[in-house]
PDB file of N, CA and C in Angstrom:
ATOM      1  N   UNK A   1      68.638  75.449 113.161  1.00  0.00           N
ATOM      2  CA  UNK A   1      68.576  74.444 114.193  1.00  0.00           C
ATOM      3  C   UNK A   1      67.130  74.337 114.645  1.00  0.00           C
ATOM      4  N   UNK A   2      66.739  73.349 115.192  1.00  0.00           N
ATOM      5  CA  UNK A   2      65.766  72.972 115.746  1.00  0.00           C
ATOM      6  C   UNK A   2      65.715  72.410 116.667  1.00  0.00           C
ATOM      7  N   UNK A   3      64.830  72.525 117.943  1.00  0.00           N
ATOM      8  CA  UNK A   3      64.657  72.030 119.029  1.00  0.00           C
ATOM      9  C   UNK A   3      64.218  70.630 119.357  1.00  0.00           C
ATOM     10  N   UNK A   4      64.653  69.629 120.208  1.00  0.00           N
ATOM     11  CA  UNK A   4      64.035  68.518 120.367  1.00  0.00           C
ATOM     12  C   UNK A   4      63.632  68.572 122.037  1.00  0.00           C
ATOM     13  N   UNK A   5      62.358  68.312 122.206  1.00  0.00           N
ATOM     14  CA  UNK A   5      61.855  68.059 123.356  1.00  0.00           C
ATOM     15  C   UNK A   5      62.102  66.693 124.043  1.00  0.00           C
ATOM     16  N   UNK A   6      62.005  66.914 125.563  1.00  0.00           N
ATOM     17  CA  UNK A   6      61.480  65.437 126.302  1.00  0.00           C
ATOM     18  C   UNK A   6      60.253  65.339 126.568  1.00  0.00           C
ATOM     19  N   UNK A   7      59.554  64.519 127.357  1.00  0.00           N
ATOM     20  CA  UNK A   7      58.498  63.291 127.277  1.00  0.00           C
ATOM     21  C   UNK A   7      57.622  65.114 127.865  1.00  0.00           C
ATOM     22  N   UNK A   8      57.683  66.220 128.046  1.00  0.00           N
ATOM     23  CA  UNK A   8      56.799  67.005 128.375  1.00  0.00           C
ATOM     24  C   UNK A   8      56.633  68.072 127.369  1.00  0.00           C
ATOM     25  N   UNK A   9      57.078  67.764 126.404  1.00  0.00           N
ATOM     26  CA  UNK A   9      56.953  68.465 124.865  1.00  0.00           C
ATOM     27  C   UNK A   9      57.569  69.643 124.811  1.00  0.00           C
ATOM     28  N   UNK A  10      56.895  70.734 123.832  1.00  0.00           N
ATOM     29  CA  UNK A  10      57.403  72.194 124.074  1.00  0.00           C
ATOM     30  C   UNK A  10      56.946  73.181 125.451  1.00  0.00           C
ATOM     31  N   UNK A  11      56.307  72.320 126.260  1.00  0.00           N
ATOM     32  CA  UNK A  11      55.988  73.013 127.823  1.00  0.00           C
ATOM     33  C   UNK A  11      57.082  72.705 128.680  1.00  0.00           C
ATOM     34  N   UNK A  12      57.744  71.866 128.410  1.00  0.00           N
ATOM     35  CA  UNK A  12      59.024  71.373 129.173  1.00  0.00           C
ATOM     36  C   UNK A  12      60.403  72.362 128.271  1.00  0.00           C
ATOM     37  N   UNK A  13      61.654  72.132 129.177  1.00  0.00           N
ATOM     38  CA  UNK A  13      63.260  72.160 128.828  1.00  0.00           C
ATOM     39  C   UNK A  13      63.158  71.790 127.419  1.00  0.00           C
ATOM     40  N   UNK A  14      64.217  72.437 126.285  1.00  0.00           N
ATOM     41  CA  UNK A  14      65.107  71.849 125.582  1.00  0.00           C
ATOM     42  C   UNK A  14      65.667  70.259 125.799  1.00  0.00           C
ATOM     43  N   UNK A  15      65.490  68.984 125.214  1.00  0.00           N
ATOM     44  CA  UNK A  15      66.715  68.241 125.366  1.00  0.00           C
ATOM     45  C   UNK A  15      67.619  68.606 124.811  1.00  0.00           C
ATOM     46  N   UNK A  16      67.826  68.835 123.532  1.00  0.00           N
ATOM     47  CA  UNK A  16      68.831  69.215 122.619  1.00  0.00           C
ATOM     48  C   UNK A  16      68.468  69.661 121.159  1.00  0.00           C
ATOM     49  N   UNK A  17      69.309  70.197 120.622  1.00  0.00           N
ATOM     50  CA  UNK A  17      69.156  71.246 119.024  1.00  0.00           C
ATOM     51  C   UNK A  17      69.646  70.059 118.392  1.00  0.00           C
ATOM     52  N   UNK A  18      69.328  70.070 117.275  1.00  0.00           N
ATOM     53  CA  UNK A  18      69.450  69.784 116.290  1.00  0.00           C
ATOM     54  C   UNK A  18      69.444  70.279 114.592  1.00  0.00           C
ATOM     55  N   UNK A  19      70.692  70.278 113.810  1.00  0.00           N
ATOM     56  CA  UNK A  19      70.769  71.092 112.565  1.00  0.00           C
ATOM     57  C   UNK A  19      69.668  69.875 111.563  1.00  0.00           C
ATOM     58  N   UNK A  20      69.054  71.082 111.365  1.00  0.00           N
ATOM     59  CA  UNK A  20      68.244  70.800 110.026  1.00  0.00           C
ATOM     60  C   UNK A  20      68.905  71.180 108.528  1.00  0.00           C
ATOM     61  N   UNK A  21      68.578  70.938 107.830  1.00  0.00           N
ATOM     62  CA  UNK A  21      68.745  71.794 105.798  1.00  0.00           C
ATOM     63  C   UNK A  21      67.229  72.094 105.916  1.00  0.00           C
ATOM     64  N   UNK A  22      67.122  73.644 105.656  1.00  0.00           N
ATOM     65  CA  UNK A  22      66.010  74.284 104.916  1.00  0.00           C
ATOM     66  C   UNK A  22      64.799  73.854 105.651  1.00  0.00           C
ATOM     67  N   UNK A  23      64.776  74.527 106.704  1.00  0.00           N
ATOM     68  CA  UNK A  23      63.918  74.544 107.348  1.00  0.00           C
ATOM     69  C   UNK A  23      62.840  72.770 107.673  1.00  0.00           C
ATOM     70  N   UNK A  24      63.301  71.679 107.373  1.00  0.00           N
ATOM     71  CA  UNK A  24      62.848  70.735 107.268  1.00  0.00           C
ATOM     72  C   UNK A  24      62.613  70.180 109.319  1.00  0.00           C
ATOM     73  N   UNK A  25      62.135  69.243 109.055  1.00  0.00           N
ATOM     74  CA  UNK A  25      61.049  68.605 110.339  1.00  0.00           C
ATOM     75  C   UNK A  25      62.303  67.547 110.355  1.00  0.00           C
ATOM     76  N   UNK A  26      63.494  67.196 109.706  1.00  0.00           N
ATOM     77  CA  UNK A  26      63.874  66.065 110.332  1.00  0.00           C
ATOM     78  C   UNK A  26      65.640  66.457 110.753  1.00  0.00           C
ATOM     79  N   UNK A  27      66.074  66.231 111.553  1.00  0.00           N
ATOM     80  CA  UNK A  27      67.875  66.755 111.912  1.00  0.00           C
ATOM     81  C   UNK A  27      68.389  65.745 111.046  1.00  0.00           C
ATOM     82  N   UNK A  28      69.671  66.050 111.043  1.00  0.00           N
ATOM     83  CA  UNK A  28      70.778  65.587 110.446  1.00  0.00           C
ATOM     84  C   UNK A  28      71.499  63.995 110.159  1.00  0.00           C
ATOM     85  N   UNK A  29      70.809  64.055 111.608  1.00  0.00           N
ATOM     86  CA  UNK A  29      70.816  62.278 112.453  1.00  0.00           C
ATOM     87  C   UNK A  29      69.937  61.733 112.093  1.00  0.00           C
ATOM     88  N   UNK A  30      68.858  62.028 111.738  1.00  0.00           N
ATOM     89  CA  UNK A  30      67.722  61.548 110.996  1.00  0.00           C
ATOM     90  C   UNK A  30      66.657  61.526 111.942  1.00  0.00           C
ATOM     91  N   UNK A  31      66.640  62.279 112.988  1.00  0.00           N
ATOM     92  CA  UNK A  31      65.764  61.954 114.297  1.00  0.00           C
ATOM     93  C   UNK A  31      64.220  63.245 113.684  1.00  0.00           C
ATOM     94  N   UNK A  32      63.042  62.871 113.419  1.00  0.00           N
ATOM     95  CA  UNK A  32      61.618  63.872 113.364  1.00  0.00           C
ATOM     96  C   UNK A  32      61.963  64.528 114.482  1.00  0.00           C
ATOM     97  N   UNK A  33      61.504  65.573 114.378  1.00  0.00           N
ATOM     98  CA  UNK A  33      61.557  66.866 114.746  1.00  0.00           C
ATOM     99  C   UNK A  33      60.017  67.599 114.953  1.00  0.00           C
ATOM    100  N   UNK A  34      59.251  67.956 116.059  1.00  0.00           N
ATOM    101  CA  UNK A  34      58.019  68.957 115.786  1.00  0.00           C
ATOM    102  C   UNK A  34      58.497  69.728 114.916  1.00  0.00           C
ATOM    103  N   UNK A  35      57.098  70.208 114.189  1.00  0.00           N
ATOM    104  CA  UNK A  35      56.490  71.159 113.759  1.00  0.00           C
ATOM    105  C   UNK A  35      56.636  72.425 114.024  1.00  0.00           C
ATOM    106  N   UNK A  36      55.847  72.008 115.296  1.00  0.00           N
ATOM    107  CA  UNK A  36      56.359  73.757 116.169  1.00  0.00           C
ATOM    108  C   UNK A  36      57.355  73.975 117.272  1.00  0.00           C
ATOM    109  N   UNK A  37      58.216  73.161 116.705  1.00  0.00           N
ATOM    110  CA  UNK A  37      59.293  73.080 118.223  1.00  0.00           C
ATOM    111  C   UNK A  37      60.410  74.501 117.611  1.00  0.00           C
ATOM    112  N   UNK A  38      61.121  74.790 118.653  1.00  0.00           N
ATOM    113  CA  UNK A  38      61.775  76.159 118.411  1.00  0.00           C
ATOM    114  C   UNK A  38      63.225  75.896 117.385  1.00  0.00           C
ATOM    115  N   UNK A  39      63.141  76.969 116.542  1.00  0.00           N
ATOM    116  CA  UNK A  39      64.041  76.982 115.914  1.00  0.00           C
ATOM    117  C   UNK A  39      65.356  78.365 116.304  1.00  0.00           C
ATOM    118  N   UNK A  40      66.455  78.219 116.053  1.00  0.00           N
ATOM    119  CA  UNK A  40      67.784  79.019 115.949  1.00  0.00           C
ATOM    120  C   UNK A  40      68.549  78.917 114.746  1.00  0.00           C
ATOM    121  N   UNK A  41      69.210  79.928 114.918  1.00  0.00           N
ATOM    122  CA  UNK A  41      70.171  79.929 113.634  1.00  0.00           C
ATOM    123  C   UNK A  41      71.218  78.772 113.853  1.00  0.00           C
ATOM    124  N   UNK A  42      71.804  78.367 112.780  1.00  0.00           N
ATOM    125  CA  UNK A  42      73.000  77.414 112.860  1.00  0.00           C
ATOM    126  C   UNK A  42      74.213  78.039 113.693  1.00  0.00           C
ATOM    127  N   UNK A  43      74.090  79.536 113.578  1.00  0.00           N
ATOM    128  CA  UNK A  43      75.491  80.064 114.080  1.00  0.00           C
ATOM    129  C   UNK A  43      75.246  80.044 115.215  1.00  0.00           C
ATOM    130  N   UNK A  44      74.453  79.690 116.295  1.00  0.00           N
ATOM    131  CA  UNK A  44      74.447  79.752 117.204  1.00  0.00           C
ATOM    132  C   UNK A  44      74.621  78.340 117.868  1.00  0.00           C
ATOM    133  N   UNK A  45      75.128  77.562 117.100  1.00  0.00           N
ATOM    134  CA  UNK A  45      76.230  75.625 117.096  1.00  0.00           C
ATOM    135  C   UNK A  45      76.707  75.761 118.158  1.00  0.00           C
ATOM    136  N   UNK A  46      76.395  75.235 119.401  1.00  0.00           N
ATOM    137  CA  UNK A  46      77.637  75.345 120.671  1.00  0.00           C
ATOM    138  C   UNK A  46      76.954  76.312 121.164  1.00  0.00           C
ATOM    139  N   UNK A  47      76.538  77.089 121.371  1.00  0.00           N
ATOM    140  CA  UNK A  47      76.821  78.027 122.168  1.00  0.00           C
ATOM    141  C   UNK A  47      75.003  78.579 122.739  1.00  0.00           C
ATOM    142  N   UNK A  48      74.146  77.758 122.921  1.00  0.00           N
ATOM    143  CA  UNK A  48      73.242  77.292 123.843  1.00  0.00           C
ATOM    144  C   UNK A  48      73.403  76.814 125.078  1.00  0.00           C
ATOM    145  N   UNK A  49      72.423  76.731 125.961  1.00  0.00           N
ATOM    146  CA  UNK A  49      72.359  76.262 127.270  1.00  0.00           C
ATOM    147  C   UNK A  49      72.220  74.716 127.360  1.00  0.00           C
ATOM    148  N   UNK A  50      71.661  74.799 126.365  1.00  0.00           N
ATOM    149  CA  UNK A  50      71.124  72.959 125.927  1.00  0.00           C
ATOM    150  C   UNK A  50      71.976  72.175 125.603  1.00  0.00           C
ATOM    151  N   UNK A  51      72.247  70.787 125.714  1.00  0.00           N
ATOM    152  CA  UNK A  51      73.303  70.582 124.730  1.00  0.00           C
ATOM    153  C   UNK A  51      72.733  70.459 123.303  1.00  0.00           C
ATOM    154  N   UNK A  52      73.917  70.224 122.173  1.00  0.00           N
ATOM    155  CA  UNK A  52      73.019  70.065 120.996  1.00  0.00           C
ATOM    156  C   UNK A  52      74.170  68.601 120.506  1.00  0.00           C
ATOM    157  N   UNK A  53      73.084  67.612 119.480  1.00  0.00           N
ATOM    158  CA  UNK A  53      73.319  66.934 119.014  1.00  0.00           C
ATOM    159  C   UNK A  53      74.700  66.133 118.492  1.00  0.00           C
ATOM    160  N   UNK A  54      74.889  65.944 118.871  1.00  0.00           N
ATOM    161  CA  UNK A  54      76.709  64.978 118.482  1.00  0.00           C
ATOM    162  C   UNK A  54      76.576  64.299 117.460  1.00  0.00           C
ATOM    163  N   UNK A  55      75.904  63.734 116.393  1.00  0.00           N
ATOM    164  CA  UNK A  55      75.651  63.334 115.279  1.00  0.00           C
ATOM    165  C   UNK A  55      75.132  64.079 114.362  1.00  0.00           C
ATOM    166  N   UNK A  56      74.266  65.265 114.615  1.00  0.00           N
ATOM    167  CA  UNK A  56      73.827  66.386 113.825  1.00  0.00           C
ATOM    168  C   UNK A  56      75.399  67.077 113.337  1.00  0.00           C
ATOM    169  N   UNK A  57      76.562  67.331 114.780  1.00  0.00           N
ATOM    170  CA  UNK A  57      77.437  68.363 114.620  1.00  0.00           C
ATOM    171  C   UNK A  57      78.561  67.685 113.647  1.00  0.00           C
ATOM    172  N   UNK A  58      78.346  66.617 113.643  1.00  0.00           N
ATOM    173  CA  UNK A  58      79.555  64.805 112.949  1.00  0.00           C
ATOM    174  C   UNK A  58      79.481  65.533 111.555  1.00  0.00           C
ATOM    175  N   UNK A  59      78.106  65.495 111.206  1.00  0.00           N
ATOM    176  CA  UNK A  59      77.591  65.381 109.730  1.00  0.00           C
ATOM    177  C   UNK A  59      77.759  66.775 108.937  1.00  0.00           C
ATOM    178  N   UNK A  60      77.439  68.055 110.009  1.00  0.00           N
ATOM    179  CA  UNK A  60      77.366  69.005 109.306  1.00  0.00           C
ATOM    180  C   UNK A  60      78.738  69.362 109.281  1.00  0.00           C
ATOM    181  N   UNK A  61      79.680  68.983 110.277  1.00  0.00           N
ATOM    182  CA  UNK A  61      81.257  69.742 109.979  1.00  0.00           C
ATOM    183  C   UNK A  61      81.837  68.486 109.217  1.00  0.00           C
ATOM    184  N   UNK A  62      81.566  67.680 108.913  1.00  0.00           N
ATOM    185  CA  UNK A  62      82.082  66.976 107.698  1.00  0.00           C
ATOM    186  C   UNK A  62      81.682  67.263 106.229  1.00  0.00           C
ATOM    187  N   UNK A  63      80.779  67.937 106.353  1.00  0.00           N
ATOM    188  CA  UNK A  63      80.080  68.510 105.085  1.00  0.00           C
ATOM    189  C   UNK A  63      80.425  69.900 104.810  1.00  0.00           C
ATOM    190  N   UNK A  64      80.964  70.557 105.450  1.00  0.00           N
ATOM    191  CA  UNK A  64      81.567  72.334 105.659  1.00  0.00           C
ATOM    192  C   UNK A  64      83.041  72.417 105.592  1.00  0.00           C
ATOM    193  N   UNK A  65      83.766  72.986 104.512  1.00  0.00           N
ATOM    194  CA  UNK A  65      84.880  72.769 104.393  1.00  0.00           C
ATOM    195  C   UNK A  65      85.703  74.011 105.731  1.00  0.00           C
ATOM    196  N   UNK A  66      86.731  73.490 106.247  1.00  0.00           N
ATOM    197  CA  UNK A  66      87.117  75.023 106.794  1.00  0.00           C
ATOM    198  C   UNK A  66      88.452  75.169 106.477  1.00  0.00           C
ATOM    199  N   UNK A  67      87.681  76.609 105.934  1.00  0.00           N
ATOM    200  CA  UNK A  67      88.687  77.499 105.346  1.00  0.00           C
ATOM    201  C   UNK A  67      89.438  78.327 106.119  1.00  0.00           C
ATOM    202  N   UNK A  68      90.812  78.023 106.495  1.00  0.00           N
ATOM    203  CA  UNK A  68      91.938  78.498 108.036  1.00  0.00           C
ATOM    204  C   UNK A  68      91.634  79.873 107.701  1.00  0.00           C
ATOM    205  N   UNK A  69      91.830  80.418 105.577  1.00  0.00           N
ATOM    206  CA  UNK A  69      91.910  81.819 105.529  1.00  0.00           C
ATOM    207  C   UNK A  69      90.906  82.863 106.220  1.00  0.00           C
ATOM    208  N   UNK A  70      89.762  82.553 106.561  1.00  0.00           N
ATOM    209  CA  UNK A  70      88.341  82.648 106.718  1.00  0.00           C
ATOM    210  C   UNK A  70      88.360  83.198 108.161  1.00  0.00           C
ATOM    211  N   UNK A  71      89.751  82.587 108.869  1.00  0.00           N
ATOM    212  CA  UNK A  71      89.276  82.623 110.449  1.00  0.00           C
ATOM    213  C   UNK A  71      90.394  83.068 110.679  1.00  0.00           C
ATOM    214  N   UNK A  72      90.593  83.829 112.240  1.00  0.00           N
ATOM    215  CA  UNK A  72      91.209  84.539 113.381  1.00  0.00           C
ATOM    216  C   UNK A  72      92.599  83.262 113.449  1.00  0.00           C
ATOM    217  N   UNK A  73      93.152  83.036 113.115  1.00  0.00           N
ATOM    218  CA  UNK A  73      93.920  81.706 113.415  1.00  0.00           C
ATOM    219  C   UNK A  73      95.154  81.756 114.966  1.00  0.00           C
ATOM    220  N   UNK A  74      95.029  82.931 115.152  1.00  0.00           N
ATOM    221  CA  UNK A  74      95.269  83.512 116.878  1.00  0.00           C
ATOM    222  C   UNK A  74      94.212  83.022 117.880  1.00  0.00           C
ATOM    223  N   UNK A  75      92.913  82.158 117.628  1.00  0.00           N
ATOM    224  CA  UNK A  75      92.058  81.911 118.141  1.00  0.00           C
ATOM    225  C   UNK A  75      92.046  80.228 118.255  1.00  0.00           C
ATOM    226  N   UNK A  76      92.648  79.267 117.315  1.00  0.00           N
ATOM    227  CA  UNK A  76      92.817  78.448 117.790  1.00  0.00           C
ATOM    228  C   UNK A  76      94.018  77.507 116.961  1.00  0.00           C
ATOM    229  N   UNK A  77      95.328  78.151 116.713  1.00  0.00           N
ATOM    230  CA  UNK A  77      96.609  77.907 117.118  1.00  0.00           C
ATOM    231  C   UNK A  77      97.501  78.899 117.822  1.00  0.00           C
ATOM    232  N   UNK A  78      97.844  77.674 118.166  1.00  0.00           N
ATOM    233  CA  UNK A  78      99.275  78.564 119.801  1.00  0.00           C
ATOM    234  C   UNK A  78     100.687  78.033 119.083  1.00  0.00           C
ATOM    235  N   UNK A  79     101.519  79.278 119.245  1.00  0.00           N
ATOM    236  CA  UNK A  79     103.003  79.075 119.306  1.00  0.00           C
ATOM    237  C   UNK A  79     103.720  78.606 120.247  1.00  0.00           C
ATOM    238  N   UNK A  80     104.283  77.534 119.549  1.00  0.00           N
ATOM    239  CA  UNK A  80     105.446  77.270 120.704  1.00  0.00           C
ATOM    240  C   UNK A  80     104.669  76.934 121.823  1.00  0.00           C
TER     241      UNK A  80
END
């Protein structure tokens, strides 16, 4: 992920993250990206202070298959 600034650059707040591929300068949404703006891991999707991108998150979980076997499924289906 990568950071996108407002109008006070990397001296200012986070506006929002954005997922990159491979370390690249541009998100998902197609929005440029600094250079030196801060980067995070992907696994850390959601779970920032910032918000992050709603068209970055469109693209990359349409592109990521999920696999139910993979996951806790007590975590997000309920019985009955």
């Amino acid at each position: 992920m990568r950071a996108e600034y407002g109008d006070q650059g990397r001296s200012g707040p986070v506006k929002q993250w954005h997922l990159v591929q491979n370390e690249k300068l541009v998100g998902l949404c197609g929005r440029d990206l600094a250079e030196d703006s801060a980067t995070m891991e992907s696994t850390e999707w959601g779970r920032t202070g910032e918000r992050c991108c709603r068209s970055c998150g469109v693209i990359w979980f349409q592109s990521v298959p999920f696999l139910a076997d993979e996951h806790d499924r007590s975590t997000y289906l309920k019985s009955g």
